[in-house]
N, C-alpha and C. Protein backbone atom coordinates (compact mmCIF):
# COMPACT_ATOMS: atom_id res chain seq x y z
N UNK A 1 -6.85 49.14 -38.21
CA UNK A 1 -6.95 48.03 -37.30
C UNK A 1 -5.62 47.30 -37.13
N UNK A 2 -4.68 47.25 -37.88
CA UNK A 2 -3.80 46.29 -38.28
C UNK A 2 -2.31 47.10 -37.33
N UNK A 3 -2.67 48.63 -37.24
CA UNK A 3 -1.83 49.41 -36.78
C UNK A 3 -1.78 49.22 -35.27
N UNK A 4 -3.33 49.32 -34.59
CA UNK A 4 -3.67 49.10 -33.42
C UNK A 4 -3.29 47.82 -32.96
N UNK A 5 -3.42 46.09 -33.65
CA UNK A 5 -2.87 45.30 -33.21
C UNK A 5 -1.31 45.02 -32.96
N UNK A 6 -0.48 46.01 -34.10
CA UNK A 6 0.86 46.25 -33.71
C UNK A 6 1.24 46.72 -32.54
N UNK A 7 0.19 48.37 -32.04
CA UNK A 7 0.27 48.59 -31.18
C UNK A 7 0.17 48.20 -29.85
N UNK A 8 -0.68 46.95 -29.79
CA UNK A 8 -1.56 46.49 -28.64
C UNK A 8 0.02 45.31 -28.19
N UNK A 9 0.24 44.82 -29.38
CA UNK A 9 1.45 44.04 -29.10
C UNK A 9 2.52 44.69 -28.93
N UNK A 10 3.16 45.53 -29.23
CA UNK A 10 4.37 46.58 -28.66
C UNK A 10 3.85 46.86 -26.57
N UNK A 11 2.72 47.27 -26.77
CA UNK A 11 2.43 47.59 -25.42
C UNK A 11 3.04 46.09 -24.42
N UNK A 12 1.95 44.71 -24.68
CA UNK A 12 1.90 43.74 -24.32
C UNK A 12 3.20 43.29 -24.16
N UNK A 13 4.08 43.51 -24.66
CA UNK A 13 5.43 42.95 -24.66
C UNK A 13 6.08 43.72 -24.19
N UNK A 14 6.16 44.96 -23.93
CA UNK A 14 6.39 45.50 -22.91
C UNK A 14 6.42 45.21 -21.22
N UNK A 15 5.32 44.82 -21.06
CA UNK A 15 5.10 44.24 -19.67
C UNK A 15 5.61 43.12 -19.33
N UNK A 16 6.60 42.05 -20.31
CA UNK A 16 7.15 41.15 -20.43
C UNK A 16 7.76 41.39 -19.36
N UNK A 17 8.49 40.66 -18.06
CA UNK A 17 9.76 40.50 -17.18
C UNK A 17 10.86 39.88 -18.49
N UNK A 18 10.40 39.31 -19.23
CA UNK A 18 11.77 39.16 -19.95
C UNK A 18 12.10 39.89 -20.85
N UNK A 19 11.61 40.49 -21.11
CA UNK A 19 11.86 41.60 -21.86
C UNK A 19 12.42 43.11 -21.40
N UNK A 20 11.60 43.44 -20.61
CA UNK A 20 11.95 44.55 -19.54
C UNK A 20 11.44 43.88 -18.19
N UNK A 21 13.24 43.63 -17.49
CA UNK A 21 12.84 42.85 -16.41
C UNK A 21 12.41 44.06 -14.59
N UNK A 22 11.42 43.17 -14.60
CA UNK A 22 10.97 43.73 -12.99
C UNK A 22 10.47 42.72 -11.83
N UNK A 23 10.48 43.15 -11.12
CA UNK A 23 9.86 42.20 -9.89
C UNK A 23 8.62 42.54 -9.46
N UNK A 24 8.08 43.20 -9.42
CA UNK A 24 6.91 44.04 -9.12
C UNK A 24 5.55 43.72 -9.66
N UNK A 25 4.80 42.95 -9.26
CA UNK A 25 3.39 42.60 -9.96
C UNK A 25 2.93 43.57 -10.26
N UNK A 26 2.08 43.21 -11.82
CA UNK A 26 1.43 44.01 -12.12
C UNK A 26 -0.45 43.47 -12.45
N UNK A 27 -1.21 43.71 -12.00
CA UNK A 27 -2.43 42.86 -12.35
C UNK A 27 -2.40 42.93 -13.50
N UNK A 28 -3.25 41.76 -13.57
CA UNK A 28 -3.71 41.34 -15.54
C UNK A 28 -4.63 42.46 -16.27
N UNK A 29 -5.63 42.93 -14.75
CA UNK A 29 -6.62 44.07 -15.48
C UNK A 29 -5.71 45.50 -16.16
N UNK A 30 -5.14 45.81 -14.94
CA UNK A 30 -4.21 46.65 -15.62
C UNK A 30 -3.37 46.92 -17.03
N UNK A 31 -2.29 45.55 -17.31
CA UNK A 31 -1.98 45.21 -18.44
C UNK A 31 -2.80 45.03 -19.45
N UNK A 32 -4.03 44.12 -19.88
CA UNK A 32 -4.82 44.45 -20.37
C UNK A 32 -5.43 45.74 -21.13
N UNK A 33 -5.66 46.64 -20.15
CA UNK A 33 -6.33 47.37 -19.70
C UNK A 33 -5.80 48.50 -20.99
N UNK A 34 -4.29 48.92 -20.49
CA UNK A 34 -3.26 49.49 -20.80
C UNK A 34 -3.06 48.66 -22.73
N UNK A 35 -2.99 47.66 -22.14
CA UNK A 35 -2.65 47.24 -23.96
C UNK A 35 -3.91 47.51 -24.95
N UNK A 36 -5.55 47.62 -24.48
CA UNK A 36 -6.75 47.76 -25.43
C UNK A 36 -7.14 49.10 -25.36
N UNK A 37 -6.51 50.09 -24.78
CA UNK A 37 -6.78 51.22 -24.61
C UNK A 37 -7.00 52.42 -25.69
N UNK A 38 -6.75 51.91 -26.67
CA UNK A 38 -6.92 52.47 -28.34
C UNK A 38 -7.87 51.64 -28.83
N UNK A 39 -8.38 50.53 -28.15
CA UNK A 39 -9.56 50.23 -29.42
C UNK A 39 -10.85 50.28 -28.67
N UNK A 40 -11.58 50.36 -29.89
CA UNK A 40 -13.18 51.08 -29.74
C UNK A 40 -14.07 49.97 -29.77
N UNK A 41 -13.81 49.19 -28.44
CA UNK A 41 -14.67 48.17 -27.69
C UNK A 41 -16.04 48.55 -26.47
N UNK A 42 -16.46 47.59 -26.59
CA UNK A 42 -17.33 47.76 -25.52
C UNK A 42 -17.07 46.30 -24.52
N UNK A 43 -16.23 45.07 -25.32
CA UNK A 43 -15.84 43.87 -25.23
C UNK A 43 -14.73 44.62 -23.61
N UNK A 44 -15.55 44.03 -22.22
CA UNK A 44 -14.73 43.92 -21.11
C UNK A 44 -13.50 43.28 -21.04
N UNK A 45 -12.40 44.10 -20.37
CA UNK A 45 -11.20 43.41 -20.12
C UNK A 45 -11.12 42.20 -19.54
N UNK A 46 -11.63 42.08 -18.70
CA UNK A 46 -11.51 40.60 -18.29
C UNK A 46 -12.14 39.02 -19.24
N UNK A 47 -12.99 39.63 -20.28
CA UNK A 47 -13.69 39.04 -21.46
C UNK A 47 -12.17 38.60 -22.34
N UNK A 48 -11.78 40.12 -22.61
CA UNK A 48 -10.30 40.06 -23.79
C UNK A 48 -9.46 39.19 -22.60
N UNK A 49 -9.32 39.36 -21.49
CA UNK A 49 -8.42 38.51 -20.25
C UNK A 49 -8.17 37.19 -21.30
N UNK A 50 -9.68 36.34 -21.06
CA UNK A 50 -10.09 35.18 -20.87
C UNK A 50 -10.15 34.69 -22.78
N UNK A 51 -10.26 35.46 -23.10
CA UNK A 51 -10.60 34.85 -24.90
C UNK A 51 -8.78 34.91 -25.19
N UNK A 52 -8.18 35.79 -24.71
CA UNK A 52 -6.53 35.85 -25.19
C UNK A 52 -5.46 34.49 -24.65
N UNK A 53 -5.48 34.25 -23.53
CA UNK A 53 -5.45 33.17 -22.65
C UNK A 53 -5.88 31.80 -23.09
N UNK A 54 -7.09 32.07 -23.22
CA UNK A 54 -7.90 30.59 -24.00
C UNK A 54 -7.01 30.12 -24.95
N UNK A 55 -6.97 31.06 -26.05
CA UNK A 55 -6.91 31.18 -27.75
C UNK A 55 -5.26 30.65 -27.57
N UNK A 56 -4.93 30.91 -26.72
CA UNK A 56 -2.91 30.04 -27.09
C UNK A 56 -3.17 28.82 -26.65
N UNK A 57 -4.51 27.99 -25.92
CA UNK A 57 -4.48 26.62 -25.76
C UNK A 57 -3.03 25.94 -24.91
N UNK A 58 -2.99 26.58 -23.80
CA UNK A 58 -2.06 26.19 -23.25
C UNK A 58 -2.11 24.96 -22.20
N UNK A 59 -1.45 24.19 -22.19
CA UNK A 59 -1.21 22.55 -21.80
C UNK A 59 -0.25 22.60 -20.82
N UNK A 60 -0.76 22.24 -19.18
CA UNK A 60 0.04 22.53 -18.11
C UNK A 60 0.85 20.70 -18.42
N UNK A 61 1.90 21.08 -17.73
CA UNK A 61 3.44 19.77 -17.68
C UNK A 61 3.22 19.09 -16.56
N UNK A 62 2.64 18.33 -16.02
CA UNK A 62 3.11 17.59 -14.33
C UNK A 62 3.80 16.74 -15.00
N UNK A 63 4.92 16.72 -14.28
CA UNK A 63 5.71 15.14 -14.63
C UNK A 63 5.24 14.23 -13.41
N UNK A 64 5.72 12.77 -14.14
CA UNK A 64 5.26 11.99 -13.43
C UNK A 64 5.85 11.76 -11.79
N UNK A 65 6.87 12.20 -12.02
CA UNK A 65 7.70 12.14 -10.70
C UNK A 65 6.60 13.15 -9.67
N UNK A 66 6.32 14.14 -9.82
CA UNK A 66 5.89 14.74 -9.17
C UNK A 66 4.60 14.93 -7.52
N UNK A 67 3.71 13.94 -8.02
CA UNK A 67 2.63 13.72 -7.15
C UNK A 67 3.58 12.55 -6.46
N UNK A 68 4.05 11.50 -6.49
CA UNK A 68 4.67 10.83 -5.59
C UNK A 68 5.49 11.57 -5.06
N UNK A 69 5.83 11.84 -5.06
CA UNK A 69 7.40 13.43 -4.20
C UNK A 69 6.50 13.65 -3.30
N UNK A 70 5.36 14.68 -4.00
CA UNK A 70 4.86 15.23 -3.15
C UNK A 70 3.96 14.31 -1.74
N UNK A 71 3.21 13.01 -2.51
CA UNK A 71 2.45 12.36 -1.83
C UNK A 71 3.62 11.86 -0.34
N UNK A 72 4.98 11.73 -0.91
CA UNK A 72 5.98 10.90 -0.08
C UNK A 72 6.12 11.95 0.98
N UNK A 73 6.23 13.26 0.72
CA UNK A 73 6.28 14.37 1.54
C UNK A 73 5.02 14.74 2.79
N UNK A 74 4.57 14.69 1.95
CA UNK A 74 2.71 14.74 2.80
C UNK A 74 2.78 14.04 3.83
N UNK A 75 2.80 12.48 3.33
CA UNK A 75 2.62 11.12 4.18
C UNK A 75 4.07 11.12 5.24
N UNK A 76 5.12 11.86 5.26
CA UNK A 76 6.13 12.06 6.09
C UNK A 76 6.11 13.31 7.01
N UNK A 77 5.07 14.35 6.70
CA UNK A 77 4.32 15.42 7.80
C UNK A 77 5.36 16.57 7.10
N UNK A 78 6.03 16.96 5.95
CA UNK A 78 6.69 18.15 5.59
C UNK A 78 5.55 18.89 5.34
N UNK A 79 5.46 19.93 5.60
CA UNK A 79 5.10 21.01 5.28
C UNK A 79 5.42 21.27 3.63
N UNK A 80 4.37 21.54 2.70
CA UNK A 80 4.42 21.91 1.42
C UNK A 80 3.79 23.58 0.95
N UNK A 81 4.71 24.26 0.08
CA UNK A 81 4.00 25.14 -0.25
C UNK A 81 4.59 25.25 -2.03
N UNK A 82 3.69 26.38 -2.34
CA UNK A 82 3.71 26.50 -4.09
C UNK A 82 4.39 28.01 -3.70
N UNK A 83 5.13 28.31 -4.25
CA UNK A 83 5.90 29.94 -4.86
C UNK A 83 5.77 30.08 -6.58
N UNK A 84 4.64 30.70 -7.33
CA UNK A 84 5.14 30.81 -8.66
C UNK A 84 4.85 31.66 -9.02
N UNK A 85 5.87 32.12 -10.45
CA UNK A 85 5.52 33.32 -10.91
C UNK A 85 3.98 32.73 -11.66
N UNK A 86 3.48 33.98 -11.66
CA UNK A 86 2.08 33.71 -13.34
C UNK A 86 3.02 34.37 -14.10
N UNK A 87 2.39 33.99 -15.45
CA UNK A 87 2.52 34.55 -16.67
C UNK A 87 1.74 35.79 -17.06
N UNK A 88 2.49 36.45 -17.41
CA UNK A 88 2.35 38.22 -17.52
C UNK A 88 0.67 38.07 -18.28
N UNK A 89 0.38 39.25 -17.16
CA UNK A 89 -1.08 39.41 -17.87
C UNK A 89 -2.28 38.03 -17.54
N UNK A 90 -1.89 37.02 -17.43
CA UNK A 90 -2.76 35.95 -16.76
C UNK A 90 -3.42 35.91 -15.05
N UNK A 91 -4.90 35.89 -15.03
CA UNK A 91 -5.11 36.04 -13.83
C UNK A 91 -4.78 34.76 -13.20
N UNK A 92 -4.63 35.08 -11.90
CA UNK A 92 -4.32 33.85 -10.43
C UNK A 92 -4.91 32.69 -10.52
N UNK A 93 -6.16 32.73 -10.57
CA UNK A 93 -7.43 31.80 -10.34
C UNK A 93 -7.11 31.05 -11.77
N UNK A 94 -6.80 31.44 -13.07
CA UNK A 94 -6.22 30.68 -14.12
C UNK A 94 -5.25 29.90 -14.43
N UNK A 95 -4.14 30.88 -13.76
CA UNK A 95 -3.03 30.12 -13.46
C UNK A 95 -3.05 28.92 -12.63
N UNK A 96 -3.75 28.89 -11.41
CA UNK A 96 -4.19 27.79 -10.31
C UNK A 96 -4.70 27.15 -10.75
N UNK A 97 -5.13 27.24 -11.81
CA UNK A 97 -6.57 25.86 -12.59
C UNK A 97 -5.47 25.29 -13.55
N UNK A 98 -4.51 25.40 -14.06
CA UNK A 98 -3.70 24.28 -14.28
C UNK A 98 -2.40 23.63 -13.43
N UNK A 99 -2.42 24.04 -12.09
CA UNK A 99 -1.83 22.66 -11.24
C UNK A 99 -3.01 22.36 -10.40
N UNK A 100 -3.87 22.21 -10.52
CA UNK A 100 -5.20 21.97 -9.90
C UNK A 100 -4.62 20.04 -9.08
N UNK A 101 -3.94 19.43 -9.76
CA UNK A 101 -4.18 18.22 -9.31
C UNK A 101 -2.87 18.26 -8.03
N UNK A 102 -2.23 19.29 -8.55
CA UNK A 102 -1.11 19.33 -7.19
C UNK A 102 -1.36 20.12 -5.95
N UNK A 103 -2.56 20.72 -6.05
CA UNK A 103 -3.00 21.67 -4.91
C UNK A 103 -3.71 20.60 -3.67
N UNK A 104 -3.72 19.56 -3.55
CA UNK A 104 -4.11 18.80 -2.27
C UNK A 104 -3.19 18.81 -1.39
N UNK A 105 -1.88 18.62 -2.73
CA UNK A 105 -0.24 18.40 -1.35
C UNK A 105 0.01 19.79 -1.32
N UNK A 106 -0.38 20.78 -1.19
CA UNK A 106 0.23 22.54 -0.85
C UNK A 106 -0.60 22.19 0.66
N UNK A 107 -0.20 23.15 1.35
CA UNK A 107 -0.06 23.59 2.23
C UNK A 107 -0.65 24.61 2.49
N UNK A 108 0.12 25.43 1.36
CA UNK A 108 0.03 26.43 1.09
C UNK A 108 0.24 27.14 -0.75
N UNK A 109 -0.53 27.91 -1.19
CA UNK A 109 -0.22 28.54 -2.50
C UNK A 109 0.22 29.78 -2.80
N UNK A 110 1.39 30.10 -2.89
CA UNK A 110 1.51 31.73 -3.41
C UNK A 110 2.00 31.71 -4.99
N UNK A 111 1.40 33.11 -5.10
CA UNK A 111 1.98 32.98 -6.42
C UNK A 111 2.19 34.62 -6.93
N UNK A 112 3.13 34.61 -7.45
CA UNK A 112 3.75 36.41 -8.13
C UNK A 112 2.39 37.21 -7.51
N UNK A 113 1.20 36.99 -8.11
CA UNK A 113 0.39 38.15 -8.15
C UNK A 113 -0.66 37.71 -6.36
N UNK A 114 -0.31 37.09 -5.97
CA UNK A 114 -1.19 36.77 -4.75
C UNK A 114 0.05 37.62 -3.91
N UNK A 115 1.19 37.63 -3.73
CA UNK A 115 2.22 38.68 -3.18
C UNK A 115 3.17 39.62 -3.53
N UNK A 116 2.35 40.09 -4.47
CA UNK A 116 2.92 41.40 -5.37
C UNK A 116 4.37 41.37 -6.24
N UNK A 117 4.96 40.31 -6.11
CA UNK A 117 6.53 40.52 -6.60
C UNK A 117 6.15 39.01 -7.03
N UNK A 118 7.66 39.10 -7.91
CA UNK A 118 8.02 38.18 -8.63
C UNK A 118 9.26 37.49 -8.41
N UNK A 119 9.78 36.49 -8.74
CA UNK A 119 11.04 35.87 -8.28
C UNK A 119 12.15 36.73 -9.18
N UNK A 120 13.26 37.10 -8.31
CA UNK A 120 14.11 36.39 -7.39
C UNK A 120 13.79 37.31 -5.90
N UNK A 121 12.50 38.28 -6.26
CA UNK A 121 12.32 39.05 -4.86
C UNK A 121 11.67 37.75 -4.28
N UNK A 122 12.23 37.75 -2.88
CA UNK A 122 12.19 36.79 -1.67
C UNK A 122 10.88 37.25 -1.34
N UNK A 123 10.33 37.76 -1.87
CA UNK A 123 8.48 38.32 -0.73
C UNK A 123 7.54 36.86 -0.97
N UNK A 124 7.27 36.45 -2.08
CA UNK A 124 6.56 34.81 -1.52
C UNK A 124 7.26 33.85 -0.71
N UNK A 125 8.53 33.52 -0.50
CA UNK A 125 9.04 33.41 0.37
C UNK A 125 8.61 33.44 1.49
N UNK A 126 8.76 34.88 1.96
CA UNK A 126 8.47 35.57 3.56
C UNK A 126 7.53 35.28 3.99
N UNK A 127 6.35 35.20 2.94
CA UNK A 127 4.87 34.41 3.41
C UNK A 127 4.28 33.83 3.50
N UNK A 128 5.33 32.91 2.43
CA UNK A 128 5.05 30.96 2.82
C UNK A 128 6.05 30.90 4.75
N UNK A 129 7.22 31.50 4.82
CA UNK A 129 7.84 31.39 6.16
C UNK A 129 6.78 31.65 7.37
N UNK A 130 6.03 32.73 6.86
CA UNK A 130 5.29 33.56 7.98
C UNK A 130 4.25 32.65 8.03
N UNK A 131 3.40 32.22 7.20
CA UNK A 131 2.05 31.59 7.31
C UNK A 131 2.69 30.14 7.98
N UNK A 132 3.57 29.06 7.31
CA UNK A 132 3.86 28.07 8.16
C UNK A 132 4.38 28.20 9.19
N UNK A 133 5.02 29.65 9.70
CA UNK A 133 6.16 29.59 10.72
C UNK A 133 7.16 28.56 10.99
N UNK A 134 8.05 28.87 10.00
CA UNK A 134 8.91 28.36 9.34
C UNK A 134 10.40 29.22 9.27
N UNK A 135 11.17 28.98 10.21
CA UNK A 135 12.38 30.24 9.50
C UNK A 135 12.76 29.56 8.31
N UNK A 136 13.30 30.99 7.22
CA UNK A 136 14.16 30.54 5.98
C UNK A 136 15.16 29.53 6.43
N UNK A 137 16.07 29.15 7.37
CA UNK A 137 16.86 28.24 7.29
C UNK A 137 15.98 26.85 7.34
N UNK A 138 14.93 26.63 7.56
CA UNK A 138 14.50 25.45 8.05
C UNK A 138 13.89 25.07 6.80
N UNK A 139 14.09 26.18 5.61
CA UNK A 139 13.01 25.67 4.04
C UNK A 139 14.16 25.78 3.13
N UNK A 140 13.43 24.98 2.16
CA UNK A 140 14.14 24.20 0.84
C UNK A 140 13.03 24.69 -0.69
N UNK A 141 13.64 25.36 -1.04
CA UNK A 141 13.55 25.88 -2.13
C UNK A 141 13.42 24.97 -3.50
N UNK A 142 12.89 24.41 -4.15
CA UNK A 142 13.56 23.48 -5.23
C UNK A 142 12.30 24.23 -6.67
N UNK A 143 13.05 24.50 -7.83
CA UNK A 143 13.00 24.96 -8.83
C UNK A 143 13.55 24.68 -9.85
N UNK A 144 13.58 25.28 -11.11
CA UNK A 144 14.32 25.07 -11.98
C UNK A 144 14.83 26.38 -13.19
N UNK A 145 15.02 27.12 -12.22
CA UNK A 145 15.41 28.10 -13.15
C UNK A 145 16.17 29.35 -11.88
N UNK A 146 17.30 29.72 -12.64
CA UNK A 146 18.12 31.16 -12.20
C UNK A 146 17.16 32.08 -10.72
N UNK A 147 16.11 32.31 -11.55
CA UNK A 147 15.15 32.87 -10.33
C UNK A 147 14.59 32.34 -9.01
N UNK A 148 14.46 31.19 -9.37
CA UNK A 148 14.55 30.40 -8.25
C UNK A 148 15.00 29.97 -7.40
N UNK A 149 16.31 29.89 -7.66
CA UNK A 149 17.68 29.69 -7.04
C UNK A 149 18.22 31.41 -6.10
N UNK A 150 18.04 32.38 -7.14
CA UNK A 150 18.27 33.57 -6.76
C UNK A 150 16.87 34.08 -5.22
N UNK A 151 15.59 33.33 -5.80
CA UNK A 151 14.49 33.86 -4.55
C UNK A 151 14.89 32.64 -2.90
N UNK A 152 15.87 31.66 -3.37
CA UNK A 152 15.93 31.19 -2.06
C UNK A 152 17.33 31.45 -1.72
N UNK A 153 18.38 32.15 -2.08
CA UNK A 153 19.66 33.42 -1.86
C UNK A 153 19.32 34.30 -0.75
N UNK A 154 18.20 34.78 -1.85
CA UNK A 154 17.73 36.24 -0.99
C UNK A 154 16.94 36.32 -0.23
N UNK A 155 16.33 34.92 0.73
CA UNK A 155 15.79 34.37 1.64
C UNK A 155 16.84 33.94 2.74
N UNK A 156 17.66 33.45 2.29
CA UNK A 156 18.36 32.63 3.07
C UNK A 156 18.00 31.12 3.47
N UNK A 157 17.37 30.32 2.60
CA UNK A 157 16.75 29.16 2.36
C UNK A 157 17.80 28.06 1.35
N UNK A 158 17.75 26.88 1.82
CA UNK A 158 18.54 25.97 0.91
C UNK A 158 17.63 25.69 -0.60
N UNK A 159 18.75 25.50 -1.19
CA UNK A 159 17.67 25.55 -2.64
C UNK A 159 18.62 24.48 -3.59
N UNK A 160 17.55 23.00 -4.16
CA UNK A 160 17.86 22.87 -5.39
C UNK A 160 17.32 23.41 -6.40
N UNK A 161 18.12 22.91 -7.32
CA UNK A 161 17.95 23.09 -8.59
C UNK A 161 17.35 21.72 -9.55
N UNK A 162 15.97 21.69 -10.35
CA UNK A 162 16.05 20.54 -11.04
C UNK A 162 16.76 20.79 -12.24
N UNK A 163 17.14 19.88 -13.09
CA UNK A 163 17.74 20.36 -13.86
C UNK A 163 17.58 19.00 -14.86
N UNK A 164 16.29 18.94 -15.48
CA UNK A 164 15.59 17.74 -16.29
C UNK A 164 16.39 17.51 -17.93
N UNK A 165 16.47 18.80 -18.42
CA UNK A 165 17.68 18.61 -19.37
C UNK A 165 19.12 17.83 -19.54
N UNK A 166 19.06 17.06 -20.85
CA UNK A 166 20.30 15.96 -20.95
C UNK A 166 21.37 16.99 -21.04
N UNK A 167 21.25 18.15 -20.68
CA UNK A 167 22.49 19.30 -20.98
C UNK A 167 23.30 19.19 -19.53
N UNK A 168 24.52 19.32 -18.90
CA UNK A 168 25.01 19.72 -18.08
C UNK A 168 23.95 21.21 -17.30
N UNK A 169 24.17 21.08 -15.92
CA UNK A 169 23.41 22.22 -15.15
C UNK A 169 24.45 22.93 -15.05
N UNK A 170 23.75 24.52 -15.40
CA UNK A 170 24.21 25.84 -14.77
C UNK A 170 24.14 25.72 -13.66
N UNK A 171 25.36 26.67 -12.89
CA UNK A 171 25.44 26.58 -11.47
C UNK A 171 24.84 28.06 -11.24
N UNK A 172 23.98 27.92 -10.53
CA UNK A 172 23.42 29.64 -10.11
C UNK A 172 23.48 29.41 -8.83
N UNK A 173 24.57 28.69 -8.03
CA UNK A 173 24.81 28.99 -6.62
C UNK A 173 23.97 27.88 -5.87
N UNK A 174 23.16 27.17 -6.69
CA UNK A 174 21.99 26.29 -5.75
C UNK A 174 23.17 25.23 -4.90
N UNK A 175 22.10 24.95 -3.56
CA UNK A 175 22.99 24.03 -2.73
C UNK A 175 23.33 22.40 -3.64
N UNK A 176 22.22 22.20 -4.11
CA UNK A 176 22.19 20.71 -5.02
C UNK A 176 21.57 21.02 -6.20
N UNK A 177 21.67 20.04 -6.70
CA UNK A 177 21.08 19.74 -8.44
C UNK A 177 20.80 18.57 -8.53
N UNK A 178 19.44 18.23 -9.36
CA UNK A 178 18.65 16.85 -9.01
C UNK A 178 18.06 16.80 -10.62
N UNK A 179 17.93 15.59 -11.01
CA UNK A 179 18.13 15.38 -12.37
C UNK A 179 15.97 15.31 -12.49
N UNK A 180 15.41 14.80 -11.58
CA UNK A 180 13.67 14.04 -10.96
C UNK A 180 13.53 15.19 -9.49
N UNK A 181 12.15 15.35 -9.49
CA UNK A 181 11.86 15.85 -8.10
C UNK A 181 11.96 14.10 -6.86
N UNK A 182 12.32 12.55 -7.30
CA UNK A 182 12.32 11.60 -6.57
C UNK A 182 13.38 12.24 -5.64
N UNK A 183 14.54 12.73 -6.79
CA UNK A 183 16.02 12.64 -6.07
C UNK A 183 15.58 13.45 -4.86
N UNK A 184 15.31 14.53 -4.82
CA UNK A 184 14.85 15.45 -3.48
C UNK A 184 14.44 14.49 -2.42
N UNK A 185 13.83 13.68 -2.27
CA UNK A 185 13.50 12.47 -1.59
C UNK A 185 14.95 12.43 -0.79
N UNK A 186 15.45 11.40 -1.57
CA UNK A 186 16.94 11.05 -0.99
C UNK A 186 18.27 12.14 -0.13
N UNK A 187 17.87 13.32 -0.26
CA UNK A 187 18.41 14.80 -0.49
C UNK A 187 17.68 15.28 1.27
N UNK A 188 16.22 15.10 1.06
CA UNK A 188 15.86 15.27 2.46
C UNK A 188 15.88 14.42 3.59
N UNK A 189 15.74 13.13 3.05
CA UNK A 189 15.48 11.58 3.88
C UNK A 189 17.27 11.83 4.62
N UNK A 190 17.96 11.66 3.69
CA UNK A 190 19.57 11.85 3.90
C UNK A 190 19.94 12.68 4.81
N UNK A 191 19.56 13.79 4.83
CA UNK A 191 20.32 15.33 5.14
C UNK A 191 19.35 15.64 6.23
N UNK A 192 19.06 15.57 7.70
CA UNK A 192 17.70 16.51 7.98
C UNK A 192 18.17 17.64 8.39
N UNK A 193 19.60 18.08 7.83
CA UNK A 193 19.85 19.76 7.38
C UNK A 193 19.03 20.32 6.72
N UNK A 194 17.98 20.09 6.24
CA UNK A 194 17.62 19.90 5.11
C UNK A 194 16.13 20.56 5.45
């Protein structure tokens, strides 16, 4: 038994993007699927999905800045959408149930496994552009990490960077760097390059 959970975790970590990086969704059933495939269950994958998931007790972050941004955005007629990766092996509908309180101001929701790729491939992008009809120059990207910066590059979209850490920001090419999602406020109100 002890061999098989080594195994199940060699597999699982495998499918890591950070580990072995890809862009390419892979469903959760699959991964799963692929990682319990040596043990002598009758316990459904989507069962092991949901008990593995549970069992790390994971605690979604809204900062407080956030719903006012967004509410300020709403109430000014921008167009909002969500681009995110999930976490390897986590289904959609799970992932979505912890920003549940930010899904009034979307627009729109994509996420890695709702458009097959992962960031820095531009494909959620293309279909937040396509569904709002929106060209990439007319959208603003804002994130906080390398990939993010890199999926609105390879769009051709302006992109900050947050960058909430008392550390100096890496430059990964983003147009700005904003310490609060408020500053974005000032960034769009300012600029309607923007």
């Amino acid at each position: 038994m002890l061999q098989q959970i080594k195994t199940s975790i060699q597999i699982l970590s495998s499918f890591n993007p950070s580990i072995n990086p890809r862009e390419k969704e892979i469903d959760p059933e699959i991964i799963f699927a692929e990682t319990t495939k040596d043990w002598k269950t009758t316990i459904s994958v989507e069962k092991i999905i949901n008990v593995f998931f549970e069992s790390l007790k994971l605690e979604p972050v809204i900062y407080a800045d956030s719903i006012p941004t967004l509410d300020t955005l709403k109430k000014n007629r921008y167009k909002i959408a969500a681009m995110t990766d999930v976490a390897t092996g986590m289904p959609d509908l799970m992932h979505k149930n912890y920003v549940t309180p930010l899904l009034p101001y979307f627009d729109l929701y994509v996420s890695s496994l709702s458009c097959g790729y992962k960031k820095p491939n531009p494909k959620g992008l293309q279909d937040i552009c396509k569904h709002l009809k929106i060209p990439p120059e007319n959208m603003v990207m804002t994130g906080d990490t390398s990939r993010d910066i890199n999926a609105a590059k390879n769009i051709g979209c302006h992109s900050i960077l947050i960058n909430r850490s008392k550390r100096p920001a890496q430059d990964f090419g983003q147009d700005f760097t904003v310490t609060n999602a408020m500053e974005i406020l000032k960034l769009i109100f300012k600029d309607n390059n923007l």
